[in-house]
Protein backbone atom coordinates (compact mmCIF):
# COMPACT_ATOMS: atom_id res chain seq x y z
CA UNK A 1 34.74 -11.93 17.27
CA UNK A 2 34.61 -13.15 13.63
CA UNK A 3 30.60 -13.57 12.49
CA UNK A 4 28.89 -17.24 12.50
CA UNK A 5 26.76 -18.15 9.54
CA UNK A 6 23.56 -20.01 10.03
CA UNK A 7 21.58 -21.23 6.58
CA UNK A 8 18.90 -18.64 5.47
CA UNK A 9 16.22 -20.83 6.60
CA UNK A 10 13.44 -21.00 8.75
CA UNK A 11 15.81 -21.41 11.81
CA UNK A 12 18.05 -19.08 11.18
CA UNK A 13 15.91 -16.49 10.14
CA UNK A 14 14.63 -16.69 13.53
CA UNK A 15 18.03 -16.46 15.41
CA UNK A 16 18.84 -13.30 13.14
CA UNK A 17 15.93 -12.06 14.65
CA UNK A 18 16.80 -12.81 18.12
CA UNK A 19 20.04 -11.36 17.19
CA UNK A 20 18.50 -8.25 15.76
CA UNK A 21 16.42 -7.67 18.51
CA UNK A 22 19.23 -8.07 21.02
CA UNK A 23 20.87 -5.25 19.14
CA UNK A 24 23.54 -6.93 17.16
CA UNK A 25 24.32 -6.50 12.73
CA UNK A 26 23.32 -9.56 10.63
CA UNK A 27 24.22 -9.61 7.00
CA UNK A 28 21.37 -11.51 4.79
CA UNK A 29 20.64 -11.67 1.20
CA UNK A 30 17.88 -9.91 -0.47
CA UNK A 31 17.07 -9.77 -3.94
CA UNK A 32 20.07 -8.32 -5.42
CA UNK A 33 22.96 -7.92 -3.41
CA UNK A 34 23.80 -8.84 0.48
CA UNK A 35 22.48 -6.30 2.46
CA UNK A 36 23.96 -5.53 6.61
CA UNK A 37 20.80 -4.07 8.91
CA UNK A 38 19.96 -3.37 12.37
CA UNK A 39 16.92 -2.90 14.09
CA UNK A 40 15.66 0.64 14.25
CA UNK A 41 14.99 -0.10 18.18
CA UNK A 42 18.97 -0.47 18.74
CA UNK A 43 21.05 2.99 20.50
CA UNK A 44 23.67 3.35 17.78
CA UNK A 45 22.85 1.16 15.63
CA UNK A 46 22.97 3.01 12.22
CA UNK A 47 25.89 4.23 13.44
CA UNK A 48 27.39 0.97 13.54
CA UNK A 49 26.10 -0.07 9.96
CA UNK A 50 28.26 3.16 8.53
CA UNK A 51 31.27 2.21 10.88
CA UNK A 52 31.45 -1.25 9.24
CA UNK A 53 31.18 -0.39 5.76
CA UNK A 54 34.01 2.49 6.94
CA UNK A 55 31.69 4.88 5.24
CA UNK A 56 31.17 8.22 6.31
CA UNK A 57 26.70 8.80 7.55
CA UNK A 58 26.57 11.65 4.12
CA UNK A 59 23.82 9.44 3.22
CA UNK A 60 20.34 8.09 4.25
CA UNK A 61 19.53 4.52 4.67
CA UNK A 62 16.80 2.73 3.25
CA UNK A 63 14.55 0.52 4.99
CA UNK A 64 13.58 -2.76 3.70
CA UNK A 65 9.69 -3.72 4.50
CA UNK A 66 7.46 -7.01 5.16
CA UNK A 67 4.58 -5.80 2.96
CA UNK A 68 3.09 -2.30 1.76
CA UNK A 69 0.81 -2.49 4.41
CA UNK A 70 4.32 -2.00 6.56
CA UNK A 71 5.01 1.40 4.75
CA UNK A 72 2.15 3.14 6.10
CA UNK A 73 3.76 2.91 9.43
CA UNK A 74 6.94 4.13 8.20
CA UNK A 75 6.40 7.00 5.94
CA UNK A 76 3.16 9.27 4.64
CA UNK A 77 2.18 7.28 1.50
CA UNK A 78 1.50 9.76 -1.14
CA UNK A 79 -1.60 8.73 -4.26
CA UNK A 80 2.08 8.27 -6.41
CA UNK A 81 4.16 6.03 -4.11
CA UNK A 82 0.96 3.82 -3.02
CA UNK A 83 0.24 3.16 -6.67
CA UNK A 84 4.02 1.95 -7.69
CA UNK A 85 3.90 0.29 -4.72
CA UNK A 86 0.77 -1.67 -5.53
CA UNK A 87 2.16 -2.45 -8.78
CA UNK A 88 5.71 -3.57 -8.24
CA UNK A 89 6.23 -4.74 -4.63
CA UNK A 90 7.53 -7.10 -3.98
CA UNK A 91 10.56 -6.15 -6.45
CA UNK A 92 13.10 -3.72 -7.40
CA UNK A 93 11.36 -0.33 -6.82
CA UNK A 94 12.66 1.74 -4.23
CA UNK A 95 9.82 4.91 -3.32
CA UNK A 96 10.54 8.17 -1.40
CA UNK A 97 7.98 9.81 0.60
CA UNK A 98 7.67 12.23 3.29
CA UNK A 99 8.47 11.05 6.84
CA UNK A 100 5.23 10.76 8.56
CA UNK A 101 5.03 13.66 11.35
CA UNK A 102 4.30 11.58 14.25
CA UNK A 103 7.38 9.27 13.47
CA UNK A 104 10.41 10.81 14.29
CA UNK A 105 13.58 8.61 12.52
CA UNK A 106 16.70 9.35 14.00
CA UNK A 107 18.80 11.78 11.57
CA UNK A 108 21.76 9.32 10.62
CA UNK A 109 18.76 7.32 8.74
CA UNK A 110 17.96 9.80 6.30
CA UNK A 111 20.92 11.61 6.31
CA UNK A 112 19.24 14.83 7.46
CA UNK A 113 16.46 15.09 5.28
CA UNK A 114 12.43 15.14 6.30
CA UNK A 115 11.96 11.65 3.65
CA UNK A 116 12.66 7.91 3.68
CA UNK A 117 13.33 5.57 1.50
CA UNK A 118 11.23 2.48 1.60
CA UNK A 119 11.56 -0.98 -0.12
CA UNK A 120 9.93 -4.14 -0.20
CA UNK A 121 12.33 -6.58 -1.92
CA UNK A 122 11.61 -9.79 -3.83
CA UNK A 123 13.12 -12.38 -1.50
CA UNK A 124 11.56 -14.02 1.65
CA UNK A 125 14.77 -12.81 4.21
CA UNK A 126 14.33 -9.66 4.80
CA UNK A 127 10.59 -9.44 4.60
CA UNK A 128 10.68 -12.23 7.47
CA UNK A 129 13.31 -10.14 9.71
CA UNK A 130 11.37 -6.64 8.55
CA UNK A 131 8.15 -8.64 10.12
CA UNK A 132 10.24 -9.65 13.33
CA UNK A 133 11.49 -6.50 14.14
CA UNK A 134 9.96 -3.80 12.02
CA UNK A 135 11.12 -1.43 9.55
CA UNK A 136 14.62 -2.33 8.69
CA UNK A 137 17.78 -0.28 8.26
CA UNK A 138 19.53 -1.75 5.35
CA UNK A 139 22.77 -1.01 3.50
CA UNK A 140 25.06 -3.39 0.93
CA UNK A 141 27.16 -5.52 2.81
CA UNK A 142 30.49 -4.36 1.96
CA UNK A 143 33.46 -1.97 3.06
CA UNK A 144 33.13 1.60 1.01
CA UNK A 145 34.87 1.83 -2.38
CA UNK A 146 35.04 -2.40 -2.45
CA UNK A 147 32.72 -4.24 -5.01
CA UNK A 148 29.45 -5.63 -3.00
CA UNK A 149 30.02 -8.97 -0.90
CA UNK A 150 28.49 -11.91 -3.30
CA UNK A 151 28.53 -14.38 -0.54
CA UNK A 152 28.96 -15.66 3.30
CA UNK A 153 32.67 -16.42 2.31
CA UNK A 154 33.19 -12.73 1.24
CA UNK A 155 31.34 -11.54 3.89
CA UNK A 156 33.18 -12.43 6.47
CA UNK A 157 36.43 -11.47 4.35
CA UNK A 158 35.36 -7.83 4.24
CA UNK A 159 33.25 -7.38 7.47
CA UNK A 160 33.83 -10.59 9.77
CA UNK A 161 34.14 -8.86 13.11
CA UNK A 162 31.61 -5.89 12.12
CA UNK A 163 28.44 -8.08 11.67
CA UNK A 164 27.36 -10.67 14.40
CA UNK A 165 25.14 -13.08 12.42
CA UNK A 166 25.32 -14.04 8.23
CA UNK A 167 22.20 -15.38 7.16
CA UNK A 168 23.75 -17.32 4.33
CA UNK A 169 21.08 -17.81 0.97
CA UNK A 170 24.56 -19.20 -1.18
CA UNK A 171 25.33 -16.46 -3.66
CA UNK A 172 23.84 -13.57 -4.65
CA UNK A 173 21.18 -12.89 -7.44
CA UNK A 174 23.05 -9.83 -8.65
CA UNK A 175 21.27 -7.90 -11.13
CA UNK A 176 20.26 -4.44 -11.59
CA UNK A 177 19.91 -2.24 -8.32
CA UNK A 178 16.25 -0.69 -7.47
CA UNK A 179 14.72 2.29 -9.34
CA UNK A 180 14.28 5.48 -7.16
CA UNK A 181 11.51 6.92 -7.46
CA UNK A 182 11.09 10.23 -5.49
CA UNK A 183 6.93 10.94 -4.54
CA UNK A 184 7.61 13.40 -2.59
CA UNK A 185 6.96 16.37 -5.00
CA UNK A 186 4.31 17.43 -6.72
CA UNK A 187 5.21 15.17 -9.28
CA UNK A 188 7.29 12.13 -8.86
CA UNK A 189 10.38 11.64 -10.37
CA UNK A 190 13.35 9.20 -11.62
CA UNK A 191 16.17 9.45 -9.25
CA UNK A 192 17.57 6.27 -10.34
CA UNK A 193 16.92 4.19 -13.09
CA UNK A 194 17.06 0.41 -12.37
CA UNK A 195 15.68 -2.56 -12.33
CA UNK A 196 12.26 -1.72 -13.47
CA UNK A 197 11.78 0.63 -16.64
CA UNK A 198 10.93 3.74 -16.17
CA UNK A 199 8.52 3.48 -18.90
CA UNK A 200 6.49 1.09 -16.70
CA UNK A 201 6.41 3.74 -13.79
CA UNK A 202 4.74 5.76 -16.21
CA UNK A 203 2.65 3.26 -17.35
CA UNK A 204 1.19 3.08 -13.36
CA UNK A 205 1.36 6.80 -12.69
CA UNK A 206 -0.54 7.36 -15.99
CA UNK A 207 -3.77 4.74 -14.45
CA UNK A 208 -3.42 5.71 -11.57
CA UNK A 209 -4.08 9.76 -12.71
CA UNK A 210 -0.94 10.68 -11.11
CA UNK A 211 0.57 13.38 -13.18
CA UNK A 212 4.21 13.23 -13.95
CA UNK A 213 6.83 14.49 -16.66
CA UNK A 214 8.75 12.14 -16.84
CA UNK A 215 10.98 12.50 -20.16
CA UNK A 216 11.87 10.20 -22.74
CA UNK A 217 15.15 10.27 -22.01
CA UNK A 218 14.80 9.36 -18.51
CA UNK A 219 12.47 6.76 -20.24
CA UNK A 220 15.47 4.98 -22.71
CA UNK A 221 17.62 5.18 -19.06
CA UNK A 222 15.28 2.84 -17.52
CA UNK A 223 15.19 0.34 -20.62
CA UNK A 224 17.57 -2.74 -20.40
């Protein structure tokens, strides 16, 4: 059954949660690109996120937060990762951390390894669904190897009978993708450079007595 698209508004925010919570996939924009997600809670679910984007589960998933406060309940917040996270959520800065011990995420999440990626992005969807139905599972809505979906209309082109809800915001912000930083080490470092200059994590890391190495280099990478 091809997807129905509801407005990204207060109403159908709510009926993507409902939709969520029953255990269905609902495409919705964030701050950069259309994402696809499913609630943690749902048997299979992840598994259905990498069979509509026709993408093998090599990789973990990020999840996509309501707040910081939210990330303490999904991962083990190192002195790093709080401090970028005070400083630039919401926005384009994606952390790392260790999965907290008494939390066990299913494998296909994090691809195998003992960390998760955790975001809280700049727009008001997914922090509203993330607040429904907790820590969400999100991926770019689009089939593997195609460019990212930019709207409902190309949504339902590439993944029409894979999702069951689009929240539709009209077109996508675009812009650079999320810097990676990894906290999990004994210093953190750039796995991606992105939307926020990596000269600005340093900036954080440096008052926040965090000690890092981050090189020059990396530094010019993160400059736009």
């Amino acid at each position: 059954m091809t997807a129905r698209a509801v407005p990204d508004d207060e109403a159908g925010r709510g009926e993507a949660i409902d939709v969520l919570a029953a255990g269905g996939i609902v495409a919705l924009p964030t701050d950069t690109v259309y994402g696809i997600a499913v609630a943690l809670s749902t048997t299979g679910g992840i598994e259905r996120l990498f069979a509509a984007k026709r993408r093998p589960p090599d990789k973990g998933i990020m999840l996509l937060l309501d707040d910081a406060a939210q990330a303490a309940t999904a991962g083990a917040m190192t002195p790093a990762a709080s401090a970028l996270a005070a400083a630039f959520w919401p926005g384009g800065l994606t952390v790392i951390v260790p999965q907290r011990p008494d939390v066990p995420w299913p494998a296909v999440l994090t691809g195998g390894a003992r960390t998760i990626g955790l975001r809280v992005p700049d727009h008001p969807a997914p922090r509203a669904l993330a607040a429904g139905v907790g820590p969400l599972p999100t991926t770019s809505a689009n089939v593997s190897g195609i460019a990212e979906a930019s709207d409902a209309a190309a949504i339902l082109d590439q993944l029409g009978d894979s999702v069951d809800l689009i929240l539709d915001g009209g077109p996508a912000h675009g812009g650079p993708a999320s810097t990676i930083v990894d906290c999990t080490g004994p210093t953190p470092t750039i796995l991606r450079a992105g939307a926020i200059p990596v000269t600005e994590v340093a900036t954080v890391l440096d008052a926040a007595g965090v000690e890092h190495h981050l090189r020059d280099a990396d530094a010019g990478a993160g400059e736009s």
